[in-house]
Structure formats: structure tokens, C-alpha cells
PDB file of N, CA and C in Angstrom:
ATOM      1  N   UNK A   1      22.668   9.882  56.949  1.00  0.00           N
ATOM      2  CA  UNK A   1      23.112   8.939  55.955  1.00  0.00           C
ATOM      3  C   UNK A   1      23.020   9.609  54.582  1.00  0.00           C
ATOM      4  N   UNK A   2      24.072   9.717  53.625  1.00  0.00           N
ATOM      5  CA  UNK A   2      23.923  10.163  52.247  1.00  0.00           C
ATOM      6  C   UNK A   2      23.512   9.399  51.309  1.00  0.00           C
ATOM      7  N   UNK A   3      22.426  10.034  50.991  1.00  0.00           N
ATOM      8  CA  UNK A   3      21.589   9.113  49.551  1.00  0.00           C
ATOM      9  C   UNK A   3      22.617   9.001  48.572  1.00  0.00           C
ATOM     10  N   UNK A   4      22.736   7.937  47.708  1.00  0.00           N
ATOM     11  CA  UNK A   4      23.621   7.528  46.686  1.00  0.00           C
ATOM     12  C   UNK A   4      22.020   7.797  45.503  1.00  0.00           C
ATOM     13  N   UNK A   5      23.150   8.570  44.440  1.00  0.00           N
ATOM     14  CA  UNK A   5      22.218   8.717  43.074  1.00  0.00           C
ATOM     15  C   UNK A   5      22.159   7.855  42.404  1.00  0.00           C
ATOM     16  N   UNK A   6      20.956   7.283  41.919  1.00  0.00           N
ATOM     17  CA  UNK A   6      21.116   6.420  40.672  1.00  0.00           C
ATOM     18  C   UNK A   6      21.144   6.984  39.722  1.00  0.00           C
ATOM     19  N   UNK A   7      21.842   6.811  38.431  1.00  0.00           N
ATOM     20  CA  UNK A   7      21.585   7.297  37.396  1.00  0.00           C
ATOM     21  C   UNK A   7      21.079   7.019  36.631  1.00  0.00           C
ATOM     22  N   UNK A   8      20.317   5.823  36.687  1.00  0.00           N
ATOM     23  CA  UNK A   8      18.873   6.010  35.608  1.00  0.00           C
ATOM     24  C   UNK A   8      17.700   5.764  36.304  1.00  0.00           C
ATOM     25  N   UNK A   9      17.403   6.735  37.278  1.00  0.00           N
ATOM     26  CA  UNK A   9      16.425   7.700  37.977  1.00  0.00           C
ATOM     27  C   UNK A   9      16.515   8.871  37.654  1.00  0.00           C
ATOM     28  N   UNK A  10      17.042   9.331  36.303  1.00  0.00           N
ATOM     29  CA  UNK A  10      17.463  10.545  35.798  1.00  0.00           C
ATOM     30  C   UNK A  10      16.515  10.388  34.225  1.00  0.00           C
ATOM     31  N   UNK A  11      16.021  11.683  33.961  1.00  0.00           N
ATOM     32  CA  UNK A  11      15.792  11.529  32.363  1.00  0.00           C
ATOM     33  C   UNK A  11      16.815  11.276  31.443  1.00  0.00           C
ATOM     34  N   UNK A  12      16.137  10.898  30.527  1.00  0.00           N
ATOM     35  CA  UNK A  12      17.129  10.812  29.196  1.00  0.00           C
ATOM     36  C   UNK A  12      17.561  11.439  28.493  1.00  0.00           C
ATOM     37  N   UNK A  13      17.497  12.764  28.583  1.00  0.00           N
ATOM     38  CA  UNK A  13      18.081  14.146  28.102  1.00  0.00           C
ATOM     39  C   UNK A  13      18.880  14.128  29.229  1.00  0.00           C
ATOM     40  N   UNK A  14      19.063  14.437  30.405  1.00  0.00           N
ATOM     41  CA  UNK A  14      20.379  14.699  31.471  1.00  0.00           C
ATOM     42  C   UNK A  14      21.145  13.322  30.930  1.00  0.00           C
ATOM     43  N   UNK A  15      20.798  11.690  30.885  1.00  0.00           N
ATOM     44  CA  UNK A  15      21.968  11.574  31.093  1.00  0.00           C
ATOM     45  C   UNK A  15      22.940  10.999  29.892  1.00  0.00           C
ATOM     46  N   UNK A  16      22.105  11.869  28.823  1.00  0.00           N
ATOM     47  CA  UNK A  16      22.189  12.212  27.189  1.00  0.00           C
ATOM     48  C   UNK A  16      23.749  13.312  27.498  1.00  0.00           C
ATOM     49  N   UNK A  17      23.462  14.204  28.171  1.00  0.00           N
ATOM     50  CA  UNK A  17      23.862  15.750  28.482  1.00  0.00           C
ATOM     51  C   UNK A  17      25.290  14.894  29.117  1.00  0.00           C
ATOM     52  N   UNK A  18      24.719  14.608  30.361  1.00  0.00           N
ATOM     53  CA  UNK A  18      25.923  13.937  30.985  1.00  0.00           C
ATOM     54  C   UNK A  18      26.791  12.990  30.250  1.00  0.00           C
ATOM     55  N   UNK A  19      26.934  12.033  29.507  1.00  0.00           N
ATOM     56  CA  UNK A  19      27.383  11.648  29.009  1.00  0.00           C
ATOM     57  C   UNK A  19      28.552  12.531  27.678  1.00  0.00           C
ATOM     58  N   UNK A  20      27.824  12.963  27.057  1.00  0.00           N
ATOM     59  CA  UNK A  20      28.270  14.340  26.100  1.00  0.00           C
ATOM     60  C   UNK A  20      29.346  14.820  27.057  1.00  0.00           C
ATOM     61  N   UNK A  21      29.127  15.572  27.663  1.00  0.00           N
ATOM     62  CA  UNK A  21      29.915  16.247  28.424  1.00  0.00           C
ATOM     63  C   UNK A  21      31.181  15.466  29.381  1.00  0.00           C
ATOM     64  N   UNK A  22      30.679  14.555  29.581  1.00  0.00           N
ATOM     65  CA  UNK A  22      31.899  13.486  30.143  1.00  0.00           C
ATOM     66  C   UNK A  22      32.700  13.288  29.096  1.00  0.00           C
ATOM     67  N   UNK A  23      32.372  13.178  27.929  1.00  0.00           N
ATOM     68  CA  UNK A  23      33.674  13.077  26.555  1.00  0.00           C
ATOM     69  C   UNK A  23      34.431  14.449  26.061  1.00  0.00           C
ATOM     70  N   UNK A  24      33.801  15.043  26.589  1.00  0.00           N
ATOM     71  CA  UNK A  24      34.324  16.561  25.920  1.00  0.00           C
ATOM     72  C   UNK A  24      35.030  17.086  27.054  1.00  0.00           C
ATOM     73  N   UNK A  25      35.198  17.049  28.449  1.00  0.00           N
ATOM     74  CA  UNK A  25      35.516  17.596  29.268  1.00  0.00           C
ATOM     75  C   UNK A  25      36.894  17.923  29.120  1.00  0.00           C
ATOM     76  N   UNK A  26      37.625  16.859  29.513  1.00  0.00           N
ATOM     77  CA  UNK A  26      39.465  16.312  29.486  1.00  0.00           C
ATOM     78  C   UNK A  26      39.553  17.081  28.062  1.00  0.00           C
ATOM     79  N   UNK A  27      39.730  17.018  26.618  1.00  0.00           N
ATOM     80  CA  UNK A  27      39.658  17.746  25.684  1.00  0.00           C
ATOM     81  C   UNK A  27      39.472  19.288  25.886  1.00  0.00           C
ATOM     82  N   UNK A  28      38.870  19.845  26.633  1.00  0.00           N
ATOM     83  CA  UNK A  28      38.439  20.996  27.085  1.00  0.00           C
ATOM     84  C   UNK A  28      39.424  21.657  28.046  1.00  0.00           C
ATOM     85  N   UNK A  29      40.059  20.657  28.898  1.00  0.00           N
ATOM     86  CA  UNK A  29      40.411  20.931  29.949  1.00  0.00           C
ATOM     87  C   UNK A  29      41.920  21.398  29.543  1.00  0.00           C
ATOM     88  N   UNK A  30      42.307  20.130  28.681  1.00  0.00           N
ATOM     89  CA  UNK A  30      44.128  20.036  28.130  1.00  0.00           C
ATOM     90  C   UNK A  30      43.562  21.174  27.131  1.00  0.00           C
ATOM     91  N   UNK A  31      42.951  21.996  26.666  1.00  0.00           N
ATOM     92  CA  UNK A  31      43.275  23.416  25.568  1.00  0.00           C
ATOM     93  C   UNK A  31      43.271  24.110  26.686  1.00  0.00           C
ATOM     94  N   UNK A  32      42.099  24.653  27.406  1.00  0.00           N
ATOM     95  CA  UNK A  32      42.371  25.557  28.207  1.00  0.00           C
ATOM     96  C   UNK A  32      43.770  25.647  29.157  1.00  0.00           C
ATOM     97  N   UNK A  33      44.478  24.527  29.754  1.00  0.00           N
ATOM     98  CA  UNK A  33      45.674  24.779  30.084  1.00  0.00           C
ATOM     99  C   UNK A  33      46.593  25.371  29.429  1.00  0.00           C
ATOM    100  N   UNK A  34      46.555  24.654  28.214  1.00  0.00           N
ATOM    101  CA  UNK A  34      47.727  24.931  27.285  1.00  0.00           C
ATOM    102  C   UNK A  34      47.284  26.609  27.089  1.00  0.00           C
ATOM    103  N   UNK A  35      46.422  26.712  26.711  1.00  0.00           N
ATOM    104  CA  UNK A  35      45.799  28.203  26.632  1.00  0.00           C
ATOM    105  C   UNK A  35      46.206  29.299  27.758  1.00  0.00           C
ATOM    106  N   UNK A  36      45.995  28.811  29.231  1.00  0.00           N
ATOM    107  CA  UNK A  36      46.403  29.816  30.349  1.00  0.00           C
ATOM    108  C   UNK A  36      47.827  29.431  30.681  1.00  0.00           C
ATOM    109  N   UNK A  37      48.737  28.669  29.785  1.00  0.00           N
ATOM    110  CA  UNK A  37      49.661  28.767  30.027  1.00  0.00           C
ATOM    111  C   UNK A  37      50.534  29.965  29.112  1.00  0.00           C
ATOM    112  N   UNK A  38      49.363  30.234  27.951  1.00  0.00           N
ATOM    113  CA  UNK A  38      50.073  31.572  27.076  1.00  0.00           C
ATOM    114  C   UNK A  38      50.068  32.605  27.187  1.00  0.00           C
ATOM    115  N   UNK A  39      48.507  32.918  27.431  1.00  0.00           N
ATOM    116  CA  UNK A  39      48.215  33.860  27.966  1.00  0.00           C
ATOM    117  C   UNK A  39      46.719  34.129  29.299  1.00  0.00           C
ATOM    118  N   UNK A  40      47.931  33.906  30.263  1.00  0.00           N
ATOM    119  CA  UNK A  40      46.731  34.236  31.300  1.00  0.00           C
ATOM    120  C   UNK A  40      46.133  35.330  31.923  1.00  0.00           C
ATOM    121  N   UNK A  41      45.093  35.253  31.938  1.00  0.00           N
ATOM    122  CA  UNK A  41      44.310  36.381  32.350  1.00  0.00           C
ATOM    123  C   UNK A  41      43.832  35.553  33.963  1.00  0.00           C
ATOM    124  N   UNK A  42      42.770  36.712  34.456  1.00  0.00           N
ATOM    125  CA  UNK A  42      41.960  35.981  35.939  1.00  0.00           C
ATOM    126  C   UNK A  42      41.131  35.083  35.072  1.00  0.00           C
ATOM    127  N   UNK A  43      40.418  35.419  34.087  1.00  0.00           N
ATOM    128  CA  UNK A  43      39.106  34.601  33.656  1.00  0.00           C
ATOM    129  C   UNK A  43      39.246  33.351  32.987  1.00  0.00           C
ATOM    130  N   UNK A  44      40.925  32.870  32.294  1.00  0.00           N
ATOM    131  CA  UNK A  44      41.533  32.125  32.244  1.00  0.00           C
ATOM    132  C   UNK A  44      41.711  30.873  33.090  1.00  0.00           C
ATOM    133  N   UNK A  45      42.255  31.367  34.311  1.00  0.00           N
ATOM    134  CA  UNK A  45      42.643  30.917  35.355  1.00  0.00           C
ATOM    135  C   UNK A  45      41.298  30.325  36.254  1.00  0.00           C
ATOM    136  N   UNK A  46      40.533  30.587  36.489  1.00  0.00           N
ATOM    137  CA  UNK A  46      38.801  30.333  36.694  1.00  0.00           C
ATOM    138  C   UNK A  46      38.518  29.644  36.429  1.00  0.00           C
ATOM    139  N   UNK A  47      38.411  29.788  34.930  1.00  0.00           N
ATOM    140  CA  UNK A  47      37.643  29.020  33.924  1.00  0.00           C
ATOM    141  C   UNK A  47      38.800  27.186  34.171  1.00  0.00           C
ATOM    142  N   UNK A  48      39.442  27.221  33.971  1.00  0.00           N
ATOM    143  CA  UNK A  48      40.691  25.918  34.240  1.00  0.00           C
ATOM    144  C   UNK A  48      40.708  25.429  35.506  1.00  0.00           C
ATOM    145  N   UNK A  49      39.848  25.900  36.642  1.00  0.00           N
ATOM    146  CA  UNK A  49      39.938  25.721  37.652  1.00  0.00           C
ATOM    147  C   UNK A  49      38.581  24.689  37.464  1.00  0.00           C
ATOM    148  N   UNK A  50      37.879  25.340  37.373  1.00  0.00           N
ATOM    149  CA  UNK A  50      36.542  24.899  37.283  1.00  0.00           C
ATOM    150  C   UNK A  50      36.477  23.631  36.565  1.00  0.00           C
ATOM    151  N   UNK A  51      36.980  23.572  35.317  1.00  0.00           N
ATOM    152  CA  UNK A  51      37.679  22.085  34.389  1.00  0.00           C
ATOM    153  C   UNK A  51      38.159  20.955  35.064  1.00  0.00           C
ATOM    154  N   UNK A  52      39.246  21.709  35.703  1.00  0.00           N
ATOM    155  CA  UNK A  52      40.021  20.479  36.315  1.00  0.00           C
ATOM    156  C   UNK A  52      38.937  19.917  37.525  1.00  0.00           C
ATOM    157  N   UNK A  53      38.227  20.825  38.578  1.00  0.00           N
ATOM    158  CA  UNK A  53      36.975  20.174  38.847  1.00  0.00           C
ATOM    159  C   UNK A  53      36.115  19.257  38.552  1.00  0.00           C
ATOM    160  N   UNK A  54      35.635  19.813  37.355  1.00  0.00           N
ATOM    161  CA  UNK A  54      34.696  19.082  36.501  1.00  0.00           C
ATOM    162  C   UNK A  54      34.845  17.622  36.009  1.00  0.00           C
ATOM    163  N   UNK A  55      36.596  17.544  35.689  1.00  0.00           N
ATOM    164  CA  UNK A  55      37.400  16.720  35.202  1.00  0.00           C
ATOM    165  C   UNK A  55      37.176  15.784  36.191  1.00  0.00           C
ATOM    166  N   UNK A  56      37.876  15.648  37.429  1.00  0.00           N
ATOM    167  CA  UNK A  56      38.282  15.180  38.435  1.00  0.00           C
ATOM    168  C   UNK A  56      36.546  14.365  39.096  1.00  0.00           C
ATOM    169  N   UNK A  57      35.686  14.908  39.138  1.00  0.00           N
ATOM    170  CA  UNK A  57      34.132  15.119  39.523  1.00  0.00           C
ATOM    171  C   UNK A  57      33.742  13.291  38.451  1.00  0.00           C
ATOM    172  N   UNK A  58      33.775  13.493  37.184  1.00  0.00           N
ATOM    173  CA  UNK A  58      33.330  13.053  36.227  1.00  0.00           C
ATOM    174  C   UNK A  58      34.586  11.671  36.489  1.00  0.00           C
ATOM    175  N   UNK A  59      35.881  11.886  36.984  1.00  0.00           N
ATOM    176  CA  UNK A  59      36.495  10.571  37.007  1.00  0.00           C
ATOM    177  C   UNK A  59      36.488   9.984  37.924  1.00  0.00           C
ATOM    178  N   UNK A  60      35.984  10.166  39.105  1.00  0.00           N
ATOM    179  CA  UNK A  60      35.660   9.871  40.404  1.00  0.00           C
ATOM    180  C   UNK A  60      34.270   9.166  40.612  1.00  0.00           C
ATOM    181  N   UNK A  61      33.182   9.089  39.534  1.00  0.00           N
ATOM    182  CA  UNK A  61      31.917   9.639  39.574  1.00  0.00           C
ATOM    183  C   UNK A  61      31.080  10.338  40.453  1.00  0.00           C
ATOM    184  N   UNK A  62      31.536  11.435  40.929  1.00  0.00           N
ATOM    185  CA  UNK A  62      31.135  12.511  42.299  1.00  0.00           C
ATOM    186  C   UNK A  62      29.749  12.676  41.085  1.00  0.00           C
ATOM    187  N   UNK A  63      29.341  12.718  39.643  1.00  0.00           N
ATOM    188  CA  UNK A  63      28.105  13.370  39.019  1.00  0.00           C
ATOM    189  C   UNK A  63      27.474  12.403  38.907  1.00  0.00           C
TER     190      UNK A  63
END
């Protein structure tokens, strides 16, 4: 059976952190595209991968 997280069974610095970062993500995510759409490199391409993850993670609440 998978434990479901509560989130305030969490300190108040994580879900200080978490929160922060849930607003900044999408913002983060739409430059870096626009960005590896100019010039892409591998570390580009990674890095946007990982975003759209992050993105997707945070709208789902998978965190």
C-alpha cells in the first residue's frame, strides 16, 4: 500500500521552499524553452527536460 504525504508533516522551511519554487517553476520553464529553442546545446536540452518534469510533478501534486 503507498503512504500518501501529508504536507504539514513537513517543516516550515521545506514547505516555505516548496511553495517558492512552485511559483517560479512554469516561469523557469517557458525561458528555458524559448532559450533551447535558440540555441541548443545537450545541457540545454536536460536542463528543460527536467522543468517540464518538475512542472508537470508540482501540477499534479506528485511533491
Amino acid at each position: 500500500m503507498r503512504k500518501r504525504f501529508n504536507l504539514y508533516s513537513f517543516p516550515t522551511w521545506l514547505r516555505n521552499f516548496r511553495a517558492i519554487l512552485e511559483q517560479f517553476i512554469l516561469p523557469l520553464t517557458i525561458f528555458q524553452g524559448i532559450r533551447t529553442l535558440f540555441f541548443p546545446t545537450t545541457f540545454d536540452v536536460f536542463l528543460l527536460a527536467i522543468f517540464v518534469v518538475l512542472t508537470i510533478a508540482f501540477h499534479l501534486d506528485w511533491f
